[in-house]
Protein backbone atom coordinates (compact mmCIF):
# COMPACT_ATOMS: atom_id res chain seq x y z
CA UNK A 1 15.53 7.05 -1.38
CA UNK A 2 15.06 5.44 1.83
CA UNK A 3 16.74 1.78 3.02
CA UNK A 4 15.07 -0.98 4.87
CA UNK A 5 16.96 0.20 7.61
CA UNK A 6 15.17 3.73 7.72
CA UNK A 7 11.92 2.11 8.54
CA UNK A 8 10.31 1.66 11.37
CA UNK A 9 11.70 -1.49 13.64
CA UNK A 10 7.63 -3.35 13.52
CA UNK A 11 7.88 -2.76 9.28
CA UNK A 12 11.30 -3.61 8.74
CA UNK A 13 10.42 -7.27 10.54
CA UNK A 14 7.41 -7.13 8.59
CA UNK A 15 9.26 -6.33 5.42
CA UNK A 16 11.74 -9.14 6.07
CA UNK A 17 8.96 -11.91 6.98
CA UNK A 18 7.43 -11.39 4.06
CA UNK A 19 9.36 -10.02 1.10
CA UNK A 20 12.94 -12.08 -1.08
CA UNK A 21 15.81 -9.77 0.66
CA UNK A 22 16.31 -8.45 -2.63
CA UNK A 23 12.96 -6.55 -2.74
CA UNK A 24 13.51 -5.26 0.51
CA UNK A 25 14.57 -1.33 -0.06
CA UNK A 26 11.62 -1.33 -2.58
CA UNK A 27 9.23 -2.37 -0.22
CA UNK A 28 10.60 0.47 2.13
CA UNK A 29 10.14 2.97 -0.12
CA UNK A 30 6.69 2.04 -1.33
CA UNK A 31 5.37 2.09 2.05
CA UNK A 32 7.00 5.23 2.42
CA UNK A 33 5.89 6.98 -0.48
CA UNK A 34 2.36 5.48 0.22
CA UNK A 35 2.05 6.30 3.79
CA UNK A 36 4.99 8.54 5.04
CA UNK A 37 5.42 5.11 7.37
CA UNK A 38 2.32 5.87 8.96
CA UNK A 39 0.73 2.66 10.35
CA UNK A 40 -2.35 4.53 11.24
CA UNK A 41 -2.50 6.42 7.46
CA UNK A 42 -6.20 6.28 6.08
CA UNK A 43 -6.86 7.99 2.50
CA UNK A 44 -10.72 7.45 2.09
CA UNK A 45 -12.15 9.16 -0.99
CA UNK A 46 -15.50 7.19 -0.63
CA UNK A 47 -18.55 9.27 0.14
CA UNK A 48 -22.68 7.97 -1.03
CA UNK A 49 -21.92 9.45 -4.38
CA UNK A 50 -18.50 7.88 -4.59
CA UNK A 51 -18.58 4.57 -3.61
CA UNK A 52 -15.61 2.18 -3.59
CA UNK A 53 -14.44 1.71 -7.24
CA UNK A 54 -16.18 4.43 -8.61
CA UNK A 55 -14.26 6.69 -10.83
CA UNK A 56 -13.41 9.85 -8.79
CA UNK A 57 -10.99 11.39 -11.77
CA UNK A 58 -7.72 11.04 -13.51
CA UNK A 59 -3.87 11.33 -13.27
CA UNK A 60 -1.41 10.81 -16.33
CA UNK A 61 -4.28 9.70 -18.17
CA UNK A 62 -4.80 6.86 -15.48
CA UNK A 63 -8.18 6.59 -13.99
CA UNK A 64 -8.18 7.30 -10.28
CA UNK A 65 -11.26 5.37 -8.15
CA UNK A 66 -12.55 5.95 -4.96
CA UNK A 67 -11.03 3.70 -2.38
CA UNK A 68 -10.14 3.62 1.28
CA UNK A 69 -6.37 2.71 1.79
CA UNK A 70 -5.01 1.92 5.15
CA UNK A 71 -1.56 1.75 7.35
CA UNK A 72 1.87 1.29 5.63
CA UNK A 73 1.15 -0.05 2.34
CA UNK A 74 -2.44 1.94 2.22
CA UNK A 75 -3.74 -1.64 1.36
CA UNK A 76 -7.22 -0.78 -0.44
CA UNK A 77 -9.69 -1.98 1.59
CA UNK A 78 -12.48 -2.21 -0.65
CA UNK A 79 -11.00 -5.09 -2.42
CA UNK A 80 -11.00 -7.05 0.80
CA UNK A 81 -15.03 -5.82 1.97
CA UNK A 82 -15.31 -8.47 4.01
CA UNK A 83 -12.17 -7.51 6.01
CA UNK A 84 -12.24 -5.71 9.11
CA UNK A 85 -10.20 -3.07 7.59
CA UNK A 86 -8.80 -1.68 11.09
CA UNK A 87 -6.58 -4.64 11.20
CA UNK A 88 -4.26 -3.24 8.23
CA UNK A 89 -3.01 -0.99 10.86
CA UNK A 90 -1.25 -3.63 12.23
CA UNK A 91 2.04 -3.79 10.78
CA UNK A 92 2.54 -7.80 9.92
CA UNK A 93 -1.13 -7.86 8.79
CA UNK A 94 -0.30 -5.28 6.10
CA UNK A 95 2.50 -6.05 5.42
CA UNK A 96 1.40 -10.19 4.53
CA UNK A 97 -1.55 -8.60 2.60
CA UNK A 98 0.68 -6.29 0.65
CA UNK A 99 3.03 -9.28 0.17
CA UNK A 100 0.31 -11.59 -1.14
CA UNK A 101 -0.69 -8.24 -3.98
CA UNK A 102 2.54 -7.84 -4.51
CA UNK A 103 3.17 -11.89 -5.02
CA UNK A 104 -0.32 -11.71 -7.66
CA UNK A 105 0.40 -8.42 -9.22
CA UNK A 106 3.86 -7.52 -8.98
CA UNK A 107 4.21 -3.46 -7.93
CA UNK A 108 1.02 -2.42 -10.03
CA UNK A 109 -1.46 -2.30 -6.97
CA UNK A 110 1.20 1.01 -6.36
CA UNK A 111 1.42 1.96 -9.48
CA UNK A 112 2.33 6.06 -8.87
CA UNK A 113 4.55 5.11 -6.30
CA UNK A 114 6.01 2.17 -7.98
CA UNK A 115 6.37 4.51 -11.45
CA UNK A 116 8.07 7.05 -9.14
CA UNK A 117 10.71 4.77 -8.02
CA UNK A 118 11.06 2.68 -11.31
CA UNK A 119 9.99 -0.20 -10.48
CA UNK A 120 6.85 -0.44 -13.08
């Protein structure tokens, strides 16, 4: 597992702004496991058959919909469609909006990573 201090220098401020020190290391390592601390990550399983929330398939019996998830925290865009969604790249942008899920929903909006780490 990786530290706060293994992240890049623009997410660890972001990570600190944001996030109770305590939560700190498990912020890293979400964004890591959900972008490989890639600010410029994009997983897009949309398509014109697929559009954003449809149901694309399953994993440990959890339903798996199509979204398009960008930079750090892969922040699902298509629960913020009136977001310019090329502004999650930034790093303090994603990581406030991944604060503010995190702050309504706890780790959930990560759930495989967040299972993966313990967390959930």
């Amino acid at each position: 597992m990786a530290t706060l201090a293994d992240a890049p220098a623009e997410l660890q401020a972001g990570i600190r702004e944001f996030w109770p020190p305590e939560e700190w290391d498990n912020a890293a390592n979400v964004s890591f496991l959900e972008s490989g601390w890639n600010a410029f990550a994009v997983a897009d399983t949309t398509d014109a058959a697929h559009p954003c929330g449809s149901v694309i398939g399953q994993r440990d019996g959890v339903n798996i919909s199509a979204e398009r998830s960008a930079g750090y925290f892969q922040i699902n865009t298509c629960e913020f469609p009136n977001w310019e969604w090329q502004r999650l790249y930034n790093a303090r942008h994603n990581c406030g909006t991944a604060h503010m899920l995190w702050q309504q929903r706890g780790w959930q909006p990560w759930y495989f990573s967040a299972k993966a780490l313990r967390l959930i």
